[in-house]
Protein backbone atom coordinates (compact mmCIF):
# COMPACT_ATOMS: atom_id res chain seq x y z
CA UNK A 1 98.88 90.15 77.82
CA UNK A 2 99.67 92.70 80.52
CA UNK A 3 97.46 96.16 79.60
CA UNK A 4 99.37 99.38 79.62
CA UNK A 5 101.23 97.58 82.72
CA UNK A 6 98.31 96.72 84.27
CA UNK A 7 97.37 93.12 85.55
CA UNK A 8 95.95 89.93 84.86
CA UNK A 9 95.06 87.58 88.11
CA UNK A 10 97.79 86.63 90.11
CA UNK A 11 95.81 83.05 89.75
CA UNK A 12 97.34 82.96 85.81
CA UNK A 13 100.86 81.50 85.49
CA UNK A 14 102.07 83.35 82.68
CA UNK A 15 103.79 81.20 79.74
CA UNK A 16 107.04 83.25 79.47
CA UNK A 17 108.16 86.51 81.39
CA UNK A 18 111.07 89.15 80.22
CA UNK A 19 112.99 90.91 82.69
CA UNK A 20 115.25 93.51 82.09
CA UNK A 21 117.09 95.35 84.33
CA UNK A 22 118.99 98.55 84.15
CA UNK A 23 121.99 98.86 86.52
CA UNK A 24 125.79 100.06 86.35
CA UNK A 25 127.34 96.47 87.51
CA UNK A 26 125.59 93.90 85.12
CA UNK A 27 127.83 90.87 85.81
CA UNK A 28 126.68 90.80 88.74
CA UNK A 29 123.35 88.81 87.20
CA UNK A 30 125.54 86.54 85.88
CA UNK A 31 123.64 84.27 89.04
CA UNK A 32 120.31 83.86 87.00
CA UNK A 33 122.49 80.92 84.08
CA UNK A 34 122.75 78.31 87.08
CA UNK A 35 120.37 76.54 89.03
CA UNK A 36 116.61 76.66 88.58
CA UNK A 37 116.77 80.00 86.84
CA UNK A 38 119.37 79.03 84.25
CA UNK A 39 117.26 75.92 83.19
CA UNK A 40 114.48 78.35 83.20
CA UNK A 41 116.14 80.77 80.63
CA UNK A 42 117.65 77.91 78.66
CA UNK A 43 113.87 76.49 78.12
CA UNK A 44 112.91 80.38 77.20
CA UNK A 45 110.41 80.63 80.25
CA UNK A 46 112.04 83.01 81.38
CA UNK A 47 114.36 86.21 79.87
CA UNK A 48 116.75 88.26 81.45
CA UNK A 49 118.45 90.88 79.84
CA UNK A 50 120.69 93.51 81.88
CA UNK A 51 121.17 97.18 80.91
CA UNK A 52 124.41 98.88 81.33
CA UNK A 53 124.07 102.82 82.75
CA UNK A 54 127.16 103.25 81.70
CA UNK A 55 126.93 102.49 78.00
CA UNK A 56 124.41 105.41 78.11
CA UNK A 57 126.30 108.00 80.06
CA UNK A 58 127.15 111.22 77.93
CA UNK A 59 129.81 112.02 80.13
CA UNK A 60 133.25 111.19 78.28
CA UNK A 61 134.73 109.35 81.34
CA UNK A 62 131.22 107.26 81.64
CA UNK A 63 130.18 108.79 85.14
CA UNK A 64 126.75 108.04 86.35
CA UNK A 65 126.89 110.22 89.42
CA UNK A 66 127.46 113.17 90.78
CA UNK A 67 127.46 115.85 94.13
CA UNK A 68 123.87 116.14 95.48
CA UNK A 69 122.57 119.49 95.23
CA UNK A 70 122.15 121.05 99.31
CA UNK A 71 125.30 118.87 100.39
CA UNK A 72 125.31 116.09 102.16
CA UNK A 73 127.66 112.87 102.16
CA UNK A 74 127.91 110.55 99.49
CA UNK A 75 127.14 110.41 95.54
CA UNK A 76 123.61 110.25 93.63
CA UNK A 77 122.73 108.97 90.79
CA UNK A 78 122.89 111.38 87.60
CA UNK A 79 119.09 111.67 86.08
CA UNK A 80 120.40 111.44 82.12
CA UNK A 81 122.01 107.88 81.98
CA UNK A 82 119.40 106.48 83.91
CA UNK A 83 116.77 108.10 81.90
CA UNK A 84 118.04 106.96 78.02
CA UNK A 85 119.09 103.61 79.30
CA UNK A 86 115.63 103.16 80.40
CA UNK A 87 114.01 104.52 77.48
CA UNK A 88 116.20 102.38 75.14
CA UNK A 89 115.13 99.36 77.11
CA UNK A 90 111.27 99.98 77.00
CA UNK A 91 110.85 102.17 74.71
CA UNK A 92 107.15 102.21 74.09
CA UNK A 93 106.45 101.31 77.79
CA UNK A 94 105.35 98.15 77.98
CA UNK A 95 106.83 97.04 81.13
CA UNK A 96 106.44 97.61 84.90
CA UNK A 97 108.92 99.70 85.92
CA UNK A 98 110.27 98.91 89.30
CA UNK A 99 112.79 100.80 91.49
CA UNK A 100 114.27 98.89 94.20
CA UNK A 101 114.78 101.68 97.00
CA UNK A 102 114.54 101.10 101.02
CA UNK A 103 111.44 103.05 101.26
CA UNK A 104 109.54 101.74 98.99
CA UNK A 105 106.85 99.00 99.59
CA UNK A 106 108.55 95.92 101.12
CA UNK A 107 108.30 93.21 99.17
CA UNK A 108 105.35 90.29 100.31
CA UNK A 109 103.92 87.26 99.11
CA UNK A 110 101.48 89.35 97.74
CA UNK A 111 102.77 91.54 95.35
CA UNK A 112 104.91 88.72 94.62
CA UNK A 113 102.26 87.04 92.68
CA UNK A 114 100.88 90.59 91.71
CA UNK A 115 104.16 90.92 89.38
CA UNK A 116 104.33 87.37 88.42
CA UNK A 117 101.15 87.88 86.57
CA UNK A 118 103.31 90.74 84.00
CA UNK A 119 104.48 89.80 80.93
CA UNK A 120 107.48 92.37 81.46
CA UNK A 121 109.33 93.86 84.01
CA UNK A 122 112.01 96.66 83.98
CA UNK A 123 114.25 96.34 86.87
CA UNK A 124 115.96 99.96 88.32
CA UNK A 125 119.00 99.38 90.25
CA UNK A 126 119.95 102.64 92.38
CA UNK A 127 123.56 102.74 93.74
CA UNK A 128 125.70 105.44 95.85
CA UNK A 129 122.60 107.51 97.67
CA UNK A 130 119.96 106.85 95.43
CA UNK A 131 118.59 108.27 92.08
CA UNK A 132 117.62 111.45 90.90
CA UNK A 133 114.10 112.49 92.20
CA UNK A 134 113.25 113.55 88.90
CA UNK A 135 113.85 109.24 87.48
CA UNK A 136 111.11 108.57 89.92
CA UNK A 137 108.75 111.11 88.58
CA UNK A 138 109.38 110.37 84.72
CA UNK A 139 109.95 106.45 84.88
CA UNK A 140 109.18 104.54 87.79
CA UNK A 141 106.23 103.02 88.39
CA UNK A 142 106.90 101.54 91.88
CA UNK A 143 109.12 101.06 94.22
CA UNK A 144 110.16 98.19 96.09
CA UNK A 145 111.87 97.46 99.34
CA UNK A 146 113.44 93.95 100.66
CA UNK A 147 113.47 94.93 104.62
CA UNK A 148 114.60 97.94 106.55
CA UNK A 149 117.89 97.98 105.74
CA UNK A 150 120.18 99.74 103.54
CA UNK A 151 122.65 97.73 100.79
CA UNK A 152 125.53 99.33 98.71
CA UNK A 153 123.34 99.32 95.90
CA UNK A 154 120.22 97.64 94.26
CA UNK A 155 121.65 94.72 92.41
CA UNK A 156 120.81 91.68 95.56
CA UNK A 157 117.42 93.37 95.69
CA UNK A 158 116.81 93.31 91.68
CA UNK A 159 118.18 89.42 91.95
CA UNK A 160 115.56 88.11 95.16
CA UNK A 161 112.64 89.88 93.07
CA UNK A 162 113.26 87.92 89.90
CA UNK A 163 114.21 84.83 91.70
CA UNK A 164 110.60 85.00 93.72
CA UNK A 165 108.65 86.34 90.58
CA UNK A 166 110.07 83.95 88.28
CA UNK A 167 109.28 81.03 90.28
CA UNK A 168 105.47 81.80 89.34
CA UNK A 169 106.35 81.72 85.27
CA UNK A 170 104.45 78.56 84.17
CA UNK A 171 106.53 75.16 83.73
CA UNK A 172 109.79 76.83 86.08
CA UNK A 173 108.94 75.05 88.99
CA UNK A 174 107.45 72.11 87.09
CA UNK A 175 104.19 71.99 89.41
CA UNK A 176 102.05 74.40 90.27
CA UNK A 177 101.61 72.75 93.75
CA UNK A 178 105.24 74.32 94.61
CA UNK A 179 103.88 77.56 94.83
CA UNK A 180 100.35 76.93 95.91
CA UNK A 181 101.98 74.46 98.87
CA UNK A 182 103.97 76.77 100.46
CA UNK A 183 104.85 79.27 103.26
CA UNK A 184 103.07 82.75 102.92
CA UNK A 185 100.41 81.02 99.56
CA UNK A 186 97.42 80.92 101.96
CA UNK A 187 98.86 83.42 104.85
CA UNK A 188 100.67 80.54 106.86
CA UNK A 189 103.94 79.47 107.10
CA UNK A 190 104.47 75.57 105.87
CA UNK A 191 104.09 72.80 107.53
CA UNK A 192 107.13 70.60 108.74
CA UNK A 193 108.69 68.51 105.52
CA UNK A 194 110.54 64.81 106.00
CA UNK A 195 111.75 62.48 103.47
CA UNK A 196 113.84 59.61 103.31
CA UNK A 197 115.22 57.72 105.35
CA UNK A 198 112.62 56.96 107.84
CA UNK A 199 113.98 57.17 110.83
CA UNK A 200 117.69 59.27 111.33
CA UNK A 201 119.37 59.86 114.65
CA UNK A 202 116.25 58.02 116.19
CA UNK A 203 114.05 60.69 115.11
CA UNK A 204 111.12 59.47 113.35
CA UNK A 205 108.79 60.77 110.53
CA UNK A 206 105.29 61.48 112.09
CA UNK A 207 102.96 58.33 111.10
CA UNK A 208 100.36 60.44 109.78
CA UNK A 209 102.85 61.07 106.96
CA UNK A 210 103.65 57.07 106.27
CA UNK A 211 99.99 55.93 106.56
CA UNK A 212 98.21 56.64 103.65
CA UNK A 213 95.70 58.51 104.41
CA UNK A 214 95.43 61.90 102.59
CA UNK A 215 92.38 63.65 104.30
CA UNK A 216 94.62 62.84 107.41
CA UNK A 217 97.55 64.15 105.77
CA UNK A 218 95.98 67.44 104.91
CA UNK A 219 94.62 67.85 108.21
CA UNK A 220 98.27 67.54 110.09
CA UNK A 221 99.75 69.52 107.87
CA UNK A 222 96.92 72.35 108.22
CA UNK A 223 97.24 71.92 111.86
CA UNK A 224 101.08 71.93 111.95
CA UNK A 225 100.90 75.61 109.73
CA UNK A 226 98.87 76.73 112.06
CA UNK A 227 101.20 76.11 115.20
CA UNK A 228 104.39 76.97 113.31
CA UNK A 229 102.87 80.51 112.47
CA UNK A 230 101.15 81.24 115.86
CA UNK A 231 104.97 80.74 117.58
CA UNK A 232 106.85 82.23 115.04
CA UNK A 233 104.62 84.78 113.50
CA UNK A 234 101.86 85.96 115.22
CA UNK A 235 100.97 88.73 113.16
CA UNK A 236 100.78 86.41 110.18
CA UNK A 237 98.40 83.87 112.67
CA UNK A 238 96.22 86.78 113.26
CA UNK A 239 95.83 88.32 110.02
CA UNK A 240 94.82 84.54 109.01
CA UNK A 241 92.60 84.06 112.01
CA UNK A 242 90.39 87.11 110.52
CA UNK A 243 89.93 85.80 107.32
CA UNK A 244 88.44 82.37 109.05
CA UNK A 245 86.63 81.87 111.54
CA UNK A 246 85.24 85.11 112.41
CA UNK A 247 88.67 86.18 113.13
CA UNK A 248 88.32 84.39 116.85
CA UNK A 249 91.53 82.81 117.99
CA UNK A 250 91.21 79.23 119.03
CA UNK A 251 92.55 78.08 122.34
């Protein structure tokens, strides 16, 4: 169990995750029944609930948003439907409460498998200019970016976060090597990947690959992760470089 939204070892799949998420366009989640995810929720690994703002809104026409105070363009977020539809959905704060804003942290491998290891998750989804300041204050407890850029609203955010968290939930991927295997697990991107048939378009599959030899295998691939990152992302090959090593780059 997650303590006071604290925690456990990003090293611990967790055996079934609940995600809520509070936002004013909740068919827009209707994503999460296919593919991976749907299995997922069919088998109970994972939960997703959604939240409407609206149902919540005191306001006889249902608004969630008003005029900001000092002017400005655009419409923000009204603090009392956000605040009771949060409170109705975690009510004695047991989940992490994210807020998916552009300036909060942007989201990394990292704190990826940070929030895979809670047991519950409250999703915020701004729209118009934001939230109120004062939601942030009473019921956020992070916020979370996907890039420097702006969207229309935090809905595609809310969905990449619970499609990259809930990939960690134990038994959704059906091996725990697809997480552990792959780009950004150890700091590198992954190595090249070739199936069936063996040769296409008279391209061949490396015969490191074919030959049977695993220590060989692991050593290509290795290898290969290590070129792929140093030409595409150098930062990454760097930051890996002083980890190992003694941080010296290889020539």
């Amino acid at each position: 169990m997650t303590i006071g939204g604290k925690f456990r070892s990003h090293l611990f799949l967790v055996k079934n995750m609940k995600i809520k998420v509070a936002t004013i366009f909740p068919e827009m989640f209707s994503v999460t029944d296919v593919g991976i995810l749907g299995r997922a929720k069919q088998k109970g690994l994972v939960e997703i609930e959604t939240v409407n703002i609206r149902d919540y809104s005191s306001d006889r026409h249902k608004k969630t948003d008003d005029a900001p105070f000092g002017g400005g363009a655009g419409m923000v977020m009204t603090p009392q439907p956000l605040h009771d539809a949060i409170c109705a959905a975690d009510g004695e704060r047991k989940a992490l409460r994210i807020y998916m804003s552009p300036r909060g942290k942007t989201l990394d491998q990292h704190t990826v498998e940070r929030l895979a290891s809670c047991d519950e998750i409250l999703i915020v989804c701004g729209s118009y200019e934001g939230i109120d300041e004062r939601i942030i204050s009473l019921d956020i407890d992070e916020e979370i970016s996907i890039g420097d850029y702006v969207l229309t609203g935090g809905e595609l955010p809310a969905l990449v976060l619970i499609n990259a968290v809930s990939r960690y939930v134990d038994g959704v991927l059906g091996s725990s090597e697809s997480t552990s295997e792959e780009s950004f697990s150890n700091g590198l991107l992954e190595y090249p990947q070739y199936t069936r048939p063996q040769v296409f378009e008279g391209l061949s599959v490396p015969d490191v690959l074919i030959g049977g030899n695993h220590a060989e295998i692991d050593k290509w691939r290795l290898e290969q992760s290590l070129a792929v990152t140093a030409e595409r992302r150098p930062d990454l090959y760097k930051a890996y470089l002083a980890k190992t090593a003694g941080g010296k780059e290889k020539k």
